[in-house]
PDB file of N, CA and C in Angstrom:
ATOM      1  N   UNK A   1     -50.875  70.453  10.235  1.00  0.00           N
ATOM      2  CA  UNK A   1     -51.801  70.798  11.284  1.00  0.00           C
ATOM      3  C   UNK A   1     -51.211  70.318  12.611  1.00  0.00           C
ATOM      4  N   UNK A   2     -51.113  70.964  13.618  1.00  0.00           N
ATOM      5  CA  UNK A   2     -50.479  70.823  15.136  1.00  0.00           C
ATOM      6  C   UNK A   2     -51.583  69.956  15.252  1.00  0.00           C
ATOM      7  N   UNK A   3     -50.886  68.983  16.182  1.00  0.00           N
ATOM      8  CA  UNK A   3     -51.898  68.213  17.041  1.00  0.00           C
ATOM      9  C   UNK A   3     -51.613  68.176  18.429  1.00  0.00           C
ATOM     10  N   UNK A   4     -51.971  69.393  19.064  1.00  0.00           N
ATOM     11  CA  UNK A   4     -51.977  68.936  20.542  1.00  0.00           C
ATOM     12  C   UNK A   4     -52.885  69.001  21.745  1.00  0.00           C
ATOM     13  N   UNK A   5     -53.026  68.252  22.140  1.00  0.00           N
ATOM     14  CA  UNK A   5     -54.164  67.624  23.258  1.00  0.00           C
ATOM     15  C   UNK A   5     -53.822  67.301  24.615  1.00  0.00           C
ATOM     16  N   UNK A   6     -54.497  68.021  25.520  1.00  0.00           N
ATOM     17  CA  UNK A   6     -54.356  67.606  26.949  1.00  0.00           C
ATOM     18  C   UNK A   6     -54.315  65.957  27.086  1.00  0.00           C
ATOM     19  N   UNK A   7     -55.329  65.022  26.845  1.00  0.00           N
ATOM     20  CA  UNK A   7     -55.588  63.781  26.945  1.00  0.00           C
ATOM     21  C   UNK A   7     -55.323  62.765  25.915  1.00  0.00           C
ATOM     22  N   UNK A   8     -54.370  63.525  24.506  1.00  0.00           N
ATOM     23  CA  UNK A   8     -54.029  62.488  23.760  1.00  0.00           C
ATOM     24  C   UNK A   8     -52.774  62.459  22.888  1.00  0.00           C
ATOM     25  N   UNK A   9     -51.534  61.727  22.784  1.00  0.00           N
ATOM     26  CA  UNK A   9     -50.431  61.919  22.211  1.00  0.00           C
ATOM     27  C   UNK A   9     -50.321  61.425  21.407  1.00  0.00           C
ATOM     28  N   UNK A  10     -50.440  62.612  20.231  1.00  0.00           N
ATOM     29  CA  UNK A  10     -51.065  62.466  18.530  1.00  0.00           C
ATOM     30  C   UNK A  10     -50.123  62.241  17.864  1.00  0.00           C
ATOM     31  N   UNK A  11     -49.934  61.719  16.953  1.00  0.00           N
ATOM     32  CA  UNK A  11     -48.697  61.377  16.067  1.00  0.00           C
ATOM     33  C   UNK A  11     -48.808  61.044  14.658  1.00  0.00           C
ATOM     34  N   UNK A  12     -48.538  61.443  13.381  1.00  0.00           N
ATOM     35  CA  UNK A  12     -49.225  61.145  11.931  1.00  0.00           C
ATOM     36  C   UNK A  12     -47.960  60.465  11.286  1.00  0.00           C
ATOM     37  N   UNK A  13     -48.524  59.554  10.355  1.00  0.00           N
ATOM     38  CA  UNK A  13     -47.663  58.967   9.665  1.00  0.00           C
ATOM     39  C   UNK A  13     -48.622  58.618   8.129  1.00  0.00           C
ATOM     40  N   UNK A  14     -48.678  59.753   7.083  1.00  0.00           N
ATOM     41  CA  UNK A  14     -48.697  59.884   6.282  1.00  0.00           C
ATOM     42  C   UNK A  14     -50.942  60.253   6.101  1.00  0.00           C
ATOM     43  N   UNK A  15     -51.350  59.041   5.899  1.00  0.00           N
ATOM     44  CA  UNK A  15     -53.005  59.210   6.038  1.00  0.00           C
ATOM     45  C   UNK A  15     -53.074  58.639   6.915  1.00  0.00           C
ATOM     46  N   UNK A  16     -52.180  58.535   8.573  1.00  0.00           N
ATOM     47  CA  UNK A  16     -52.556  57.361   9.210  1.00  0.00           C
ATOM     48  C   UNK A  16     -52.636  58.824  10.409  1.00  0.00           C
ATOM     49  N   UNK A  17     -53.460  58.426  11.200  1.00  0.00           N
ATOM     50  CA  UNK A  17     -53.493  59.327  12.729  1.00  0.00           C
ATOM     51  C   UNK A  17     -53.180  58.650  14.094  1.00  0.00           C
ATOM     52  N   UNK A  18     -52.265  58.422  15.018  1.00  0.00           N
ATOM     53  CA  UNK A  18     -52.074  57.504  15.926  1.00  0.00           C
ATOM     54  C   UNK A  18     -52.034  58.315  16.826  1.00  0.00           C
ATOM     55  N   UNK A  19     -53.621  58.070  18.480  1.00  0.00           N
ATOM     56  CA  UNK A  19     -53.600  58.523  19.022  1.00  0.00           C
ATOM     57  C   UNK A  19     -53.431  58.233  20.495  1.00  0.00           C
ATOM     58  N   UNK A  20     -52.459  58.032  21.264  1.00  0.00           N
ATOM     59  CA  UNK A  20     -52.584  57.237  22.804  1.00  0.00           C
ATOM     60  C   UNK A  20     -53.551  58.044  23.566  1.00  0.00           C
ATOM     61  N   UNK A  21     -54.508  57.395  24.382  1.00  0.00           N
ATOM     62  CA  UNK A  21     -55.168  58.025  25.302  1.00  0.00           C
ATOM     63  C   UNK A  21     -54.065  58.065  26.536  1.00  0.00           C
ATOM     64  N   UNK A  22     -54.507  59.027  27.003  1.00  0.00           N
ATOM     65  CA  UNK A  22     -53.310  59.451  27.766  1.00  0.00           C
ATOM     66  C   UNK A  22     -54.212  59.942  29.243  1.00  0.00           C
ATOM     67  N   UNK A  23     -55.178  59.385  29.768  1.00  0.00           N
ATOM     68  CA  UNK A  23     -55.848  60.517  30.504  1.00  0.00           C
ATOM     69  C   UNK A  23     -56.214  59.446  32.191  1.00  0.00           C
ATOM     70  N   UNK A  24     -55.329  59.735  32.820  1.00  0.00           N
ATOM     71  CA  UNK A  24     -55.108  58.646  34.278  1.00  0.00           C
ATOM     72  C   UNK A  24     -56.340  59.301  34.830  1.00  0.00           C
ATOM     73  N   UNK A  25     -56.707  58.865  35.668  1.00  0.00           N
ATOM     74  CA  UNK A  25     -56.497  57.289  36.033  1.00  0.00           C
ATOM     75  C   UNK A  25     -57.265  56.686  35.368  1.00  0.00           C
ATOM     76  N   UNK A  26     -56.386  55.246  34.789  1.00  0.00           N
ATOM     77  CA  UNK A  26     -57.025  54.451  34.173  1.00  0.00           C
ATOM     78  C   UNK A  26     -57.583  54.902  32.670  1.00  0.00           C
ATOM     79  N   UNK A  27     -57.559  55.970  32.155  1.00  0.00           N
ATOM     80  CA  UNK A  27     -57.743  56.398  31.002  1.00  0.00           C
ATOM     81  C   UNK A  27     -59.382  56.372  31.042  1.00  0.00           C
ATOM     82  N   UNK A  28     -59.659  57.068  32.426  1.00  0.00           N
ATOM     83  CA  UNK A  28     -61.378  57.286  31.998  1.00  0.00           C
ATOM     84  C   UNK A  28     -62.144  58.459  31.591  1.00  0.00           C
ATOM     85  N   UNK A  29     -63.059  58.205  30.765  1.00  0.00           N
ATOM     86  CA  UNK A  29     -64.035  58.953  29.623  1.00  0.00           C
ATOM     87  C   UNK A  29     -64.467  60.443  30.815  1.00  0.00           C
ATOM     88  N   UNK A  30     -63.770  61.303  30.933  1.00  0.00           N
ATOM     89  CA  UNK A  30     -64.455  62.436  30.882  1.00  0.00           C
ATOM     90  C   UNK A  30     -64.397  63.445  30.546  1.00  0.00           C
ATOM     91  N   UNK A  31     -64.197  64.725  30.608  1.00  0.00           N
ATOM     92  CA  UNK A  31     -65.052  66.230  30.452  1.00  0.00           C
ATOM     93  C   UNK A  31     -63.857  66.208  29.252  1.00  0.00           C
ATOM     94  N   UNK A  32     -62.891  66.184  29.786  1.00  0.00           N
ATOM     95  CA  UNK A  32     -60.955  66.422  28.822  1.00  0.00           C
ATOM     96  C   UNK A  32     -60.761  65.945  27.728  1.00  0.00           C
ATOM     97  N   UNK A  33     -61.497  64.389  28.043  1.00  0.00           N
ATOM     98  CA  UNK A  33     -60.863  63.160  27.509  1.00  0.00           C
ATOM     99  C   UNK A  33     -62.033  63.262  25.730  1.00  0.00           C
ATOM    100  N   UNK A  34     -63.210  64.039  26.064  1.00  0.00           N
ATOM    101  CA  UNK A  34     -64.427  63.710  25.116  1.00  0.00           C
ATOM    102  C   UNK A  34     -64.080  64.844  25.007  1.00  0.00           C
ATOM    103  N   UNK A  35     -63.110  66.209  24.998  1.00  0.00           N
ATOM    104  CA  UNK A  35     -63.432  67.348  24.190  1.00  0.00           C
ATOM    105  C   UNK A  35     -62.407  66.965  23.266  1.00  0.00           C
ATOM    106  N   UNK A  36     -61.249  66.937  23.849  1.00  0.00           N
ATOM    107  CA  UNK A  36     -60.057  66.013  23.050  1.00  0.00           C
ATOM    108  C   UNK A  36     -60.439  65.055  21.837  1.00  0.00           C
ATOM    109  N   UNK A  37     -60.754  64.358  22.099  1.00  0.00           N
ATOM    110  CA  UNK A  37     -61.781  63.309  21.076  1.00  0.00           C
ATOM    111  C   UNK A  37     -62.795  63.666  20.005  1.00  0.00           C
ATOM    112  N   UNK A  38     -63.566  64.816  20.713  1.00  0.00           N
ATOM    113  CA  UNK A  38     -64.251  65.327  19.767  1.00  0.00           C
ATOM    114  C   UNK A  38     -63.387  66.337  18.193  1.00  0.00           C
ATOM    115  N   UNK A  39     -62.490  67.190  19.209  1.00  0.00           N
ATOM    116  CA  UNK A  39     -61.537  68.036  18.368  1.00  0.00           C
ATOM    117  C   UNK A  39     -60.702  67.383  17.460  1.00  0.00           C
ATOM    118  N   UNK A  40     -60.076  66.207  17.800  1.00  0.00           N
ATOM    119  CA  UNK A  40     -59.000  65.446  17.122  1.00  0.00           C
ATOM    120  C   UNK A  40     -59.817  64.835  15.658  1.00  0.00           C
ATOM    121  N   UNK A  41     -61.242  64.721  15.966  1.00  0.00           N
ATOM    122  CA  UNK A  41     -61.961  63.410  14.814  1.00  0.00           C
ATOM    123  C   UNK A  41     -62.580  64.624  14.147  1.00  0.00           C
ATOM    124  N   UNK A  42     -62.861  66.279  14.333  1.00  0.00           N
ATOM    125  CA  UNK A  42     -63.298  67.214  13.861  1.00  0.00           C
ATOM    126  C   UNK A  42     -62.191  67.433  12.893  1.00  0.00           C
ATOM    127  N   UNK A  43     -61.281  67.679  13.492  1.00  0.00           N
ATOM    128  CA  UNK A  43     -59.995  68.075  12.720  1.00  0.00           C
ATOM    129  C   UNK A  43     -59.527  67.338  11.605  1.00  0.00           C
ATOM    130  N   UNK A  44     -59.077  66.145  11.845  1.00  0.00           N
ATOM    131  CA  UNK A  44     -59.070  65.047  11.168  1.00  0.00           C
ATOM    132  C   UNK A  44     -59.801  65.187  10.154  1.00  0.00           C
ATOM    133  N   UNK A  45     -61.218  65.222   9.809  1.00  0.00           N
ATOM    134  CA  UNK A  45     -62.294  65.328   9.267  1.00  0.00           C
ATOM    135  C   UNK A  45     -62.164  66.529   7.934  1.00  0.00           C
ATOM    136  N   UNK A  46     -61.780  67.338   8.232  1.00  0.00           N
ATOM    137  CA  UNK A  46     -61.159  68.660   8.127  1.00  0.00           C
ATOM    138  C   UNK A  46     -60.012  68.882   6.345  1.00  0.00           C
ATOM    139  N   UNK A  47     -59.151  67.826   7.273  1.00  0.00           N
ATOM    140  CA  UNK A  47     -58.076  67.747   6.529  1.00  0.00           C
ATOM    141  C   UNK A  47     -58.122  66.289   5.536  1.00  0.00           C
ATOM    142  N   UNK A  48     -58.040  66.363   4.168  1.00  0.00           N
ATOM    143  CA  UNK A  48     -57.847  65.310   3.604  1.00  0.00           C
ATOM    144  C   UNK A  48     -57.220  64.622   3.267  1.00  0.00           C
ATOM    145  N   UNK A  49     -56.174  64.903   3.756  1.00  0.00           N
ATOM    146  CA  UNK A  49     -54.671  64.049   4.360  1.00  0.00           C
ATOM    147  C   UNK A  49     -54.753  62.490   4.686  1.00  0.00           C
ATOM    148  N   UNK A  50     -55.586  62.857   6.087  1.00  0.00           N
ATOM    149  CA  UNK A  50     -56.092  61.577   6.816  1.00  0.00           C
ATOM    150  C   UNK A  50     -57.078  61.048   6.418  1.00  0.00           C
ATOM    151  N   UNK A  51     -56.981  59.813   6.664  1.00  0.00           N
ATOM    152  CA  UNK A  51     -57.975  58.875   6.173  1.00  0.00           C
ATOM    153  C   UNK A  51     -58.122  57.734   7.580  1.00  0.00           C
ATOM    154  N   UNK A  52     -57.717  57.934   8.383  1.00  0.00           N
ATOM    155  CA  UNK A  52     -57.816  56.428   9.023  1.00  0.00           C
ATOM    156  C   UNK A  52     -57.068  57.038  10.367  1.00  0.00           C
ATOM    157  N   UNK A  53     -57.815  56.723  11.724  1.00  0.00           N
ATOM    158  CA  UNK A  53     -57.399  56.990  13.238  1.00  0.00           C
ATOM    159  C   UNK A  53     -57.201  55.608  13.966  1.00  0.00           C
ATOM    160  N   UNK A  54     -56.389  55.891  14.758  1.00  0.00           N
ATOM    161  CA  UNK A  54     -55.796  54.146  15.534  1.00  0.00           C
ATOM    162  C   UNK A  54     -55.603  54.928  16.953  1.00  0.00           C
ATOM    163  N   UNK A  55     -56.565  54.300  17.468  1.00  0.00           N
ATOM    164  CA  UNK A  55     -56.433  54.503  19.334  1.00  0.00           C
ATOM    165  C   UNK A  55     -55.697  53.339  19.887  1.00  0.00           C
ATOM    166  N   UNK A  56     -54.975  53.962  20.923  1.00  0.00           N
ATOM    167  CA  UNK A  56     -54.300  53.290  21.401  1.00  0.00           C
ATOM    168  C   UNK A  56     -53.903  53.287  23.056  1.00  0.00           C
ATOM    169  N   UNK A  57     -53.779  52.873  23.948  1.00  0.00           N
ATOM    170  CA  UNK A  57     -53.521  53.338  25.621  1.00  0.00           C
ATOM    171  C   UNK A  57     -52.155  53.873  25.687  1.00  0.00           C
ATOM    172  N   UNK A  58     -52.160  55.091  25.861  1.00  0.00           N
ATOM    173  CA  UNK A  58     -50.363  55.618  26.479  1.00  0.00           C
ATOM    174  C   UNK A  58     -50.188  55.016  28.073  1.00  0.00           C
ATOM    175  N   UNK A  59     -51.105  54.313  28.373  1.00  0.00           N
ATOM    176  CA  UNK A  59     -50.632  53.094  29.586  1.00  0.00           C
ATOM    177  C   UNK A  59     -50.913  51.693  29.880  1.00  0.00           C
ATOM    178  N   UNK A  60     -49.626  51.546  29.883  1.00  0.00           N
ATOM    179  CA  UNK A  60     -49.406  49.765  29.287  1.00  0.00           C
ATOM    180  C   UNK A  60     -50.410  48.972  30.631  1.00  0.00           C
ATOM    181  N   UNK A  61     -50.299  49.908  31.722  1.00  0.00           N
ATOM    182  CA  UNK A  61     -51.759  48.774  32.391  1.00  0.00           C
ATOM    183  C   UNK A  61     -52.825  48.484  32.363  1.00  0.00           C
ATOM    184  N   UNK A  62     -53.500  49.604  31.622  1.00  0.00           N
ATOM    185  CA  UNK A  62     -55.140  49.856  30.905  1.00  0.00           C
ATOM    186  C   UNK A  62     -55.040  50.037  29.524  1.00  0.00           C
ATOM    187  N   UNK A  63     -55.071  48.474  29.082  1.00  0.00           N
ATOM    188  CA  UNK A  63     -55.412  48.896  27.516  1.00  0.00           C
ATOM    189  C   UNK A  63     -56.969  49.212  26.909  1.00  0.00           C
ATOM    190  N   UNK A  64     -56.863  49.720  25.249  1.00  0.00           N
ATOM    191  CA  UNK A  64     -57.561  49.584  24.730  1.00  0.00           C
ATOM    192  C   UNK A  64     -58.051  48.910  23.903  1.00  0.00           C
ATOM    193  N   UNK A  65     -59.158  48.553  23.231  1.00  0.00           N
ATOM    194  CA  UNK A  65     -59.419  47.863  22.025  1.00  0.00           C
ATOM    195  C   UNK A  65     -58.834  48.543  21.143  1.00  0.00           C
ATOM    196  N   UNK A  66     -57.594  48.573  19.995  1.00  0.00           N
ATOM    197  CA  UNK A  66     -57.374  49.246  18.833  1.00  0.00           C
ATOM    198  C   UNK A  66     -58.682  49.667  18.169  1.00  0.00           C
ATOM    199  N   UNK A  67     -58.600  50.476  17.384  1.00  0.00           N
ATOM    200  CA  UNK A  67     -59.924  51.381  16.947  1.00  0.00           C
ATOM    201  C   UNK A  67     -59.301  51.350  15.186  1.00  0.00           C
ATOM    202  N   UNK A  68     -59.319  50.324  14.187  1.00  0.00           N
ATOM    203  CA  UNK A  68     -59.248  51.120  12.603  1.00  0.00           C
ATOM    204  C   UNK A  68     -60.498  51.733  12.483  1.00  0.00           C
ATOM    205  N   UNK A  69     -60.596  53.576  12.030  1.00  0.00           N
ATOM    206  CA  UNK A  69     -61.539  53.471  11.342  1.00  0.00           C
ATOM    207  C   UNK A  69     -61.295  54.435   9.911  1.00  0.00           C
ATOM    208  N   UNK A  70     -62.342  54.387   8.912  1.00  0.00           N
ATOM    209  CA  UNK A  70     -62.043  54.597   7.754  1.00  0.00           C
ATOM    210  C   UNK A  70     -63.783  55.676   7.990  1.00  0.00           C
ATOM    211  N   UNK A  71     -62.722  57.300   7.600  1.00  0.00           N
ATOM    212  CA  UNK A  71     -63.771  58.136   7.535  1.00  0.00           C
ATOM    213  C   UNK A  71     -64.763  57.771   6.384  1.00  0.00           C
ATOM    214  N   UNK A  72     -64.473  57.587   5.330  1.00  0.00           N
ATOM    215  CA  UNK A  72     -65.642  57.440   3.871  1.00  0.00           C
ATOM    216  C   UNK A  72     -66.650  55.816   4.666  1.00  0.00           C
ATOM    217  N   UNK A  73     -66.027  55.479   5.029  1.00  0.00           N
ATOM    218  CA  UNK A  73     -67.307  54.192   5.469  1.00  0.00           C
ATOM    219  C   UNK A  73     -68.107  54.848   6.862  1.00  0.00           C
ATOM    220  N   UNK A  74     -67.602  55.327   7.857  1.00  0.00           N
ATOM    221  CA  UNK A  74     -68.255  55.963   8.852  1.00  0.00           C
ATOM    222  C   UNK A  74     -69.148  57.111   8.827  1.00  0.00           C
ATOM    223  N   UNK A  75     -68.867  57.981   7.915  1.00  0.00           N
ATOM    224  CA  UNK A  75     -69.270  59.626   7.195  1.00  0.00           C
ATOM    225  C   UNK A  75     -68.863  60.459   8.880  1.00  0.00           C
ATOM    226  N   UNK A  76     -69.049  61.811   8.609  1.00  0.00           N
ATOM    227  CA  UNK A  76     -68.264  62.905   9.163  1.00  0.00           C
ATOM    228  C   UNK A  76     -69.351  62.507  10.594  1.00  0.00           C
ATOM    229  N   UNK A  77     -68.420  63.364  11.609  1.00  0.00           N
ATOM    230  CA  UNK A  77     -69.351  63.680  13.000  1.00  0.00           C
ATOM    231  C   UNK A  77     -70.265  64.217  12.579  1.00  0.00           C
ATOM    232  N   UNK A  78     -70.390  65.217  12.109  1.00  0.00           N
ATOM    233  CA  UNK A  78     -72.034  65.847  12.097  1.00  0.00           C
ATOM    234  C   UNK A  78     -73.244  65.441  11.641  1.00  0.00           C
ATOM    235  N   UNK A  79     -73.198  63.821  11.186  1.00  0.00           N
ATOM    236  CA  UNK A  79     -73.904  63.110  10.804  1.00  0.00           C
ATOM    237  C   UNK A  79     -74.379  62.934  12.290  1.00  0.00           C
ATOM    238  N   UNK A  80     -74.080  62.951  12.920  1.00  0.00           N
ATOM    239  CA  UNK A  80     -74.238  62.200  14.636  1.00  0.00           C
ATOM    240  C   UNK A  80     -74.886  63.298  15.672  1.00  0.00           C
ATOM    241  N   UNK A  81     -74.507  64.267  15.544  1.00  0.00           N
ATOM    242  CA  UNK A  81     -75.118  65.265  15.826  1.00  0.00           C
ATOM    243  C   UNK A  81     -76.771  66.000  15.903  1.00  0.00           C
ATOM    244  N   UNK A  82     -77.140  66.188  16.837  1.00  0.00           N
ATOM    245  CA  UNK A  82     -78.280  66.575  16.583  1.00  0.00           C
ATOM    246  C   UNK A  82     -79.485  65.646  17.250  1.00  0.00           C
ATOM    247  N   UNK A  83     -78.590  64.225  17.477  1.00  0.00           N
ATOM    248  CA  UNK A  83     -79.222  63.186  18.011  1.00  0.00           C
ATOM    249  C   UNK A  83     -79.165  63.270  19.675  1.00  0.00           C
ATOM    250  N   UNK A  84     -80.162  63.029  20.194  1.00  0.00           N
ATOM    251  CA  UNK A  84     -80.260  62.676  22.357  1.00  0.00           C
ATOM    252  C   UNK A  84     -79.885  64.224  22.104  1.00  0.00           C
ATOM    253  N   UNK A  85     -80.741  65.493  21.974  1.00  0.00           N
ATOM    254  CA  UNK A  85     -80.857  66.524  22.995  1.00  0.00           C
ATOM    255  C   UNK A  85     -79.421  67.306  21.701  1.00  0.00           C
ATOM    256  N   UNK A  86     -79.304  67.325  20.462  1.00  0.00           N
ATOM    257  CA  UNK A  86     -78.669  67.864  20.249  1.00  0.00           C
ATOM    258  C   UNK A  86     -76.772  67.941  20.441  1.00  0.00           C
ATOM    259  N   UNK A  87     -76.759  66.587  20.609  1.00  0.00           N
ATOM    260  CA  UNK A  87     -74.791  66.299  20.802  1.00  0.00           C
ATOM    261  C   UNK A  87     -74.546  64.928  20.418  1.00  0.00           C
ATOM    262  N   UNK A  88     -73.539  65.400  19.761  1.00  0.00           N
ATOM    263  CA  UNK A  88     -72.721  63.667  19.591  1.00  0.00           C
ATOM    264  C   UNK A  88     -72.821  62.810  20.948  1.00  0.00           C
ATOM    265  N   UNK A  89     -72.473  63.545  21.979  1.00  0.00           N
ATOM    266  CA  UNK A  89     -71.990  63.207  23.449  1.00  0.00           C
ATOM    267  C   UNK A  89     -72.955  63.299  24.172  1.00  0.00           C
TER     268      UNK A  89
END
């Protein structure tokens, strides 16, 4: 499965998904950054390959908190959905 994203530089290494946020300035949350996000953890979701996503900052001056997460303990986005007006977001 291609992974490519305006706001994130995706990279797989076996069930592992490694994604840098990539989205200046400062790597802040908007319109790009949350469709990106949404598509990547849809996809992901998708394929049973992956098991596990790791965020990461593609800029070493604004980091992030690393992110493990493990889809079977979290369950799918569309669990989330539907909630505040009908959106994950």
């Amino acid at each position: 499965m291609p992974l490519h994203f305006q706001t994130l530089r995706v990279r797989t290494d076996g069930a592992v998904v490694f994604a840098d946020i990539a989205a200046p300035p400062m790597n802040l949350l908007g319109t790009e950054l949350v469709r990106d996000l949404v598509s990547l953890i849809e996809r992901a979701e998708a394929d049973a390959t992956f098991q596990v996503l790791v965020f990461a900052s593609a800029d070493p001056d604004y980091s992030l908190r690393t992110l493990l997460a493990r889809w079977d303990s979290l369950g799918p986005l569309s669990a989330f959905r539907g909630r505040r007006g009908g959106s994950a977001w």
